[in-house]
N, C-alpha and C. Protein backbone atom coordinates (compact mmCIF):
# COMPACT_ATOMS: atom_id res chain seq x y z
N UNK A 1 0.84 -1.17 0.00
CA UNK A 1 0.00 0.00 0.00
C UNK A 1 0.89 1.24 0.00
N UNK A 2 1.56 1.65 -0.91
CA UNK A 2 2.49 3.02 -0.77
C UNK A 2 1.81 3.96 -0.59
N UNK A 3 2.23 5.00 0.28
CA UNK A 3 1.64 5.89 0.41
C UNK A 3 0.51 6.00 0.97
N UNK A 4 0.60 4.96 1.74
CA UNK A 4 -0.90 4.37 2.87
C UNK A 4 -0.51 5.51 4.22
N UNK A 5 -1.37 5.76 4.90
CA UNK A 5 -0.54 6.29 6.02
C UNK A 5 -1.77 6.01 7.61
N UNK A 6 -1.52 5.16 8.37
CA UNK A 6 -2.31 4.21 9.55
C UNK A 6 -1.40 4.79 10.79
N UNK A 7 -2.46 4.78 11.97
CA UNK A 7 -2.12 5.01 13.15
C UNK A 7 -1.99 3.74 13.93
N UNK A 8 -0.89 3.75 15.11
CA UNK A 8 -0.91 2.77 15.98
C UNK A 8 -1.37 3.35 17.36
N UNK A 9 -1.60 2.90 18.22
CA UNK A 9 -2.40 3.42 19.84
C UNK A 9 -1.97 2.80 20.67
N UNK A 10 -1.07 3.15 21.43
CA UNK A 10 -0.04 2.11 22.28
C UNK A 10 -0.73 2.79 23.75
N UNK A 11 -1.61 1.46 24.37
CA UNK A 11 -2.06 1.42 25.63
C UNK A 11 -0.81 1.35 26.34
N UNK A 12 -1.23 1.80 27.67
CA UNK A 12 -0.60 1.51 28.53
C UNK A 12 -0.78 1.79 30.49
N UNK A 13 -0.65 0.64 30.79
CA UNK A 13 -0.80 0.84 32.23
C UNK A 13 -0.38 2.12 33.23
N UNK A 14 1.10 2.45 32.49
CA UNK A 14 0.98 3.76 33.37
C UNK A 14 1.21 4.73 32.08
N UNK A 15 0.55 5.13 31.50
CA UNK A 15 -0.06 5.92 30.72
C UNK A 15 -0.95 6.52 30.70
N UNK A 16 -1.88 5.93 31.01
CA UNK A 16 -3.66 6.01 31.35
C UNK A 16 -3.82 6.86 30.38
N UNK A 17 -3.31 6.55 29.28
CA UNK A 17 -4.24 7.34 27.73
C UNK A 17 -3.81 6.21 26.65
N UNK A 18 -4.44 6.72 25.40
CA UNK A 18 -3.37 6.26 24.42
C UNK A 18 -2.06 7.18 23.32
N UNK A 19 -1.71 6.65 23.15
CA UNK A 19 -0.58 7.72 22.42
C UNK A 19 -0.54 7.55 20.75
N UNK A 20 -1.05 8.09 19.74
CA UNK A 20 -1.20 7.82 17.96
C UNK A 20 -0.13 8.21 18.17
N UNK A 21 0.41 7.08 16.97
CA UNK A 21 1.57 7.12 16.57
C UNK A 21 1.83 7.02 14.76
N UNK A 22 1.77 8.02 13.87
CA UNK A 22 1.42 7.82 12.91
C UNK A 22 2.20 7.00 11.88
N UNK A 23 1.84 5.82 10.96
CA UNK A 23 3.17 5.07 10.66
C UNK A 23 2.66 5.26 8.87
N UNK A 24 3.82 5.61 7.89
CA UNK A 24 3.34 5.86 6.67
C UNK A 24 4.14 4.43 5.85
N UNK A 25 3.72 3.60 5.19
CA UNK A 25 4.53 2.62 4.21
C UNK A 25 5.04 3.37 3.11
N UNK A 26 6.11 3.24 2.70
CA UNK A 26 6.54 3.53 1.57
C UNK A 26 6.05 2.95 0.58
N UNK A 27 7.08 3.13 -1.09
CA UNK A 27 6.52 2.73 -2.24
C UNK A 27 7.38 1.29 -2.36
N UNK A 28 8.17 1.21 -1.49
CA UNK A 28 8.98 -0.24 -1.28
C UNK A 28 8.28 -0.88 -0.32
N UNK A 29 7.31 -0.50 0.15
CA UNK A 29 6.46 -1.34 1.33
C UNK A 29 7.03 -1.31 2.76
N UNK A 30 8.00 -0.39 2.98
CA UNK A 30 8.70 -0.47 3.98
C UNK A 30 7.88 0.60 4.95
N UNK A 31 7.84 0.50 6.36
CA UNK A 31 7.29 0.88 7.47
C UNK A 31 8.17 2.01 7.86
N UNK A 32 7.30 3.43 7.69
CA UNK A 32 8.38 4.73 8.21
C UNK A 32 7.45 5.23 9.53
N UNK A 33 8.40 5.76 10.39
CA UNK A 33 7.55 6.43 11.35
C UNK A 33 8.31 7.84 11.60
N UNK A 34 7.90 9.22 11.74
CA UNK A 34 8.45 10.77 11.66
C UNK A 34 9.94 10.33 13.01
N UNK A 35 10.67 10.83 12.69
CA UNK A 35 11.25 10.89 13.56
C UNK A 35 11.05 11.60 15.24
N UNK A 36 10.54 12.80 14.80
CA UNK A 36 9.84 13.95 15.53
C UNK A 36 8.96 13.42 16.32
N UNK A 37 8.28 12.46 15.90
CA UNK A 37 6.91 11.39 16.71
C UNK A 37 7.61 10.82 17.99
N UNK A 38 8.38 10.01 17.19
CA UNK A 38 9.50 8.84 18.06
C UNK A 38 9.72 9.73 19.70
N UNK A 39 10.62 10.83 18.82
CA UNK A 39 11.57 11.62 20.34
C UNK A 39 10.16 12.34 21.28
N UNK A 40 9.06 12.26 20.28
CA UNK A 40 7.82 12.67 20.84
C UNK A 40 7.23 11.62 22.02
N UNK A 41 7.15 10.47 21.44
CA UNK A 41 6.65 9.75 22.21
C UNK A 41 7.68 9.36 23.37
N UNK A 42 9.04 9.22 23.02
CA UNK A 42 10.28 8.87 24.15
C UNK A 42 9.93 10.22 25.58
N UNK A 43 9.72 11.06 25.06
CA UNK A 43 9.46 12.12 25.98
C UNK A 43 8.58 12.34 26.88
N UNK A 44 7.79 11.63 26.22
CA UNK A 44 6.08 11.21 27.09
C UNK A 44 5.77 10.35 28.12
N UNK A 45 6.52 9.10 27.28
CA UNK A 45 6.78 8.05 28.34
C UNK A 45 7.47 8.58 29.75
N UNK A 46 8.97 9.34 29.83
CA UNK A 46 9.60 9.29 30.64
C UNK A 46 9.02 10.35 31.15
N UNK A 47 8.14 11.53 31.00
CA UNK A 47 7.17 12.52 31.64
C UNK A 47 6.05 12.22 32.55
N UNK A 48 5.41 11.27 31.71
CA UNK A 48 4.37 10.73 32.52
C UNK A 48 5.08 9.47 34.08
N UNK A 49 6.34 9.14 33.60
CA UNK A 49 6.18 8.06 34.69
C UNK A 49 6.88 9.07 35.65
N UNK A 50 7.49 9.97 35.37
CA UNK A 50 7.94 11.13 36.49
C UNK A 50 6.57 11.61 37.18
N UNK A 51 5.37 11.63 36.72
CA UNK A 51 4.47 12.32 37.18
C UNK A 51 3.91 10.73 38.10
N UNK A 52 3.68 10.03 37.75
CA UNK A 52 3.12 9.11 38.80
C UNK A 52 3.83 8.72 39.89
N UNK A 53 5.26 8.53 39.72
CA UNK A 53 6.25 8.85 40.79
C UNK A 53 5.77 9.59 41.95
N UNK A 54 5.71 10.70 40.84
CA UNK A 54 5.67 12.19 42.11
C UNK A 54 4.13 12.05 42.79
N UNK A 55 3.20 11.17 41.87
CA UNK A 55 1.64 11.14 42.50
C UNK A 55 1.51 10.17 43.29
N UNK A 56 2.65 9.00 43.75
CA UNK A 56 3.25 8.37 45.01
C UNK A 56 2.86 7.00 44.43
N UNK A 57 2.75 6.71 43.12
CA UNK A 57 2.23 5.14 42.48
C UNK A 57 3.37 4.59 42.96
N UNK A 58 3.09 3.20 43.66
CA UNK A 58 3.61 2.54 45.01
C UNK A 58 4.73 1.38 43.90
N UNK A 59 4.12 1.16 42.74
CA UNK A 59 4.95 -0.10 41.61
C UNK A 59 6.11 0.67 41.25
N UNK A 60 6.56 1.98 41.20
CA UNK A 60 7.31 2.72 40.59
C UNK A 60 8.51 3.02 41.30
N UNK A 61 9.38 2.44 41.39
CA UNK A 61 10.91 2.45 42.10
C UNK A 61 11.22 4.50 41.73
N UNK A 62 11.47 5.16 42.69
CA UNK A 62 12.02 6.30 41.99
C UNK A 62 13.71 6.51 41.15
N UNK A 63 14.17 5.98 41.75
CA UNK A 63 15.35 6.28 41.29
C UNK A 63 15.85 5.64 39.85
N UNK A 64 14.65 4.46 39.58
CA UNK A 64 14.60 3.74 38.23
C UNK A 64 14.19 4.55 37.22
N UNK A 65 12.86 5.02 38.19
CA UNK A 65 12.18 5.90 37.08
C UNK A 65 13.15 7.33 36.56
N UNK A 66 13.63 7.72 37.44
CA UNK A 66 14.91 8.42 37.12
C UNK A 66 15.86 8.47 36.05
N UNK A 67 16.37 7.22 36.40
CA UNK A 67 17.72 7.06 35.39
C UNK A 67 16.73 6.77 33.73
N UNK A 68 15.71 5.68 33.77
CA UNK A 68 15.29 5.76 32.85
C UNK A 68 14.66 6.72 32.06
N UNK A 69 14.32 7.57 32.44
CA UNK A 69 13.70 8.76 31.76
C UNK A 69 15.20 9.30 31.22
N UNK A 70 16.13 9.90 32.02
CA UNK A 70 16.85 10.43 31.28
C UNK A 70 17.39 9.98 30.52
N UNK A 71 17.83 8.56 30.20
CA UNK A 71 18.03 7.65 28.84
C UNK A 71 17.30 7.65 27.97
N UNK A 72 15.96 7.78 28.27
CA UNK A 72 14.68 8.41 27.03
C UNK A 72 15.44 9.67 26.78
N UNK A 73 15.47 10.83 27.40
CA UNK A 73 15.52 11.82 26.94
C UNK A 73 16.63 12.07 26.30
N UNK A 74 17.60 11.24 26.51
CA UNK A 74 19.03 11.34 25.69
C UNK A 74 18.83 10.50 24.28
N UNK A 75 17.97 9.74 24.39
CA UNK A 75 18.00 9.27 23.03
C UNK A 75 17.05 10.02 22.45
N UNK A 76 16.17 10.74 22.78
CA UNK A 76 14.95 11.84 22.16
C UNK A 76 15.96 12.70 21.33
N UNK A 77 17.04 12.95 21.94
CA UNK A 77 17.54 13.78 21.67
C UNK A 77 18.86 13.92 20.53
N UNK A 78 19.14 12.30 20.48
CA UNK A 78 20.17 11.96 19.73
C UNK A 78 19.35 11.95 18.39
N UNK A 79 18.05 11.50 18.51
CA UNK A 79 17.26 11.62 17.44
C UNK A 79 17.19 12.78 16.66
N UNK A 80 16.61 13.66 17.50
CA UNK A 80 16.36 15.55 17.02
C UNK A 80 18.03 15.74 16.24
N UNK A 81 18.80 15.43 17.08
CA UNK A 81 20.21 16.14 16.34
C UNK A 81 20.67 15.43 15.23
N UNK A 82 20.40 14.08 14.66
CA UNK A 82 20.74 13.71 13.50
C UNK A 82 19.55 13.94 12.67
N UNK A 83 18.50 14.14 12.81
CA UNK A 83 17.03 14.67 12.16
C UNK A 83 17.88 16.22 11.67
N UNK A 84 18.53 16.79 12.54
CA UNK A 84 19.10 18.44 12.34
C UNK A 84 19.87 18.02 11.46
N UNK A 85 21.04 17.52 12.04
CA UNK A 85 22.21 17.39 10.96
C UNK A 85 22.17 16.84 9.74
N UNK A 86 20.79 15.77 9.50
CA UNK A 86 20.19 15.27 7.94
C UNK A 86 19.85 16.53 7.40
N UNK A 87 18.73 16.95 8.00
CA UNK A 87 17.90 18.24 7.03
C UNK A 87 18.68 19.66 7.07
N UNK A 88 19.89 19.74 7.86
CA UNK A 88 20.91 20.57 7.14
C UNK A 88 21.62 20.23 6.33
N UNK A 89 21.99 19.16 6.03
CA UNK A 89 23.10 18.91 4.96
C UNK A 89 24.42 18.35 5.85
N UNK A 90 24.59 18.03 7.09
CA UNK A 90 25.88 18.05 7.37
C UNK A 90 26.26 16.29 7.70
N UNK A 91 26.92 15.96 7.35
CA UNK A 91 27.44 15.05 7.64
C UNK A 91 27.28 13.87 8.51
C-alpha cells in the first residue's frame, strides 16, 4: 500500500491514555515512522512516569524511574540532532 498512512495506539498501564503514533509505508512497502513522533513519544513516556512517581504510584521504584527517563531523553535527543544534521546537509 504506498503511500498508505495508519495510526498505531499504544495502551498503557501507566499511561492512562493512548498515544497515535502515525506510521506511513513507503513505495517499497517499507514501514516509516516521523522521527519527531519517536523523540515525541520517548518524551512522554519518561514525563508521565515522572508524574506518577511524584503522585506516590507505590509499583514505581524512583530512582529507576529516574535514570530511565533520562536515557529516554538522551536518546529523544540523539534523534532531534541527527534529524538536524540530515535536514541541514551536514554530515
Amino acid at each position: 500500500m504506498a503511500g498508505c498512512v495508519s495510526t498505531t495506539r499504544l495502551p498503557s498501564r501507566f499511561v492512562n491514555r493512548e498515544v497515535t503514533l502515525p506510521l506511513i509505508v513507503d513505495d517499497r512497502g517499507t514501514l516509516q515512522v516521523a522521527a519527531a513522533d519517536v523523540s515525541k513519544l520517548l518524551r512522554t513516556v519518561g514525563a508521565r512516569w515522572l508524574h506518577l512517581v511524584e503522585a506516590g504510584e507505590q509499583v514505581l521504584d524512583e530512582d529507576t524511574v529516574a535514570a530511565l527517563t533520562i536515557e529516554l531523553a538522551k536518546l529523544a535527543d540523539r534523534i532531534d540532532v541527527a534529524c538536524i544534521a540530515h535536514s541541514s546537509g551536514a554530515p
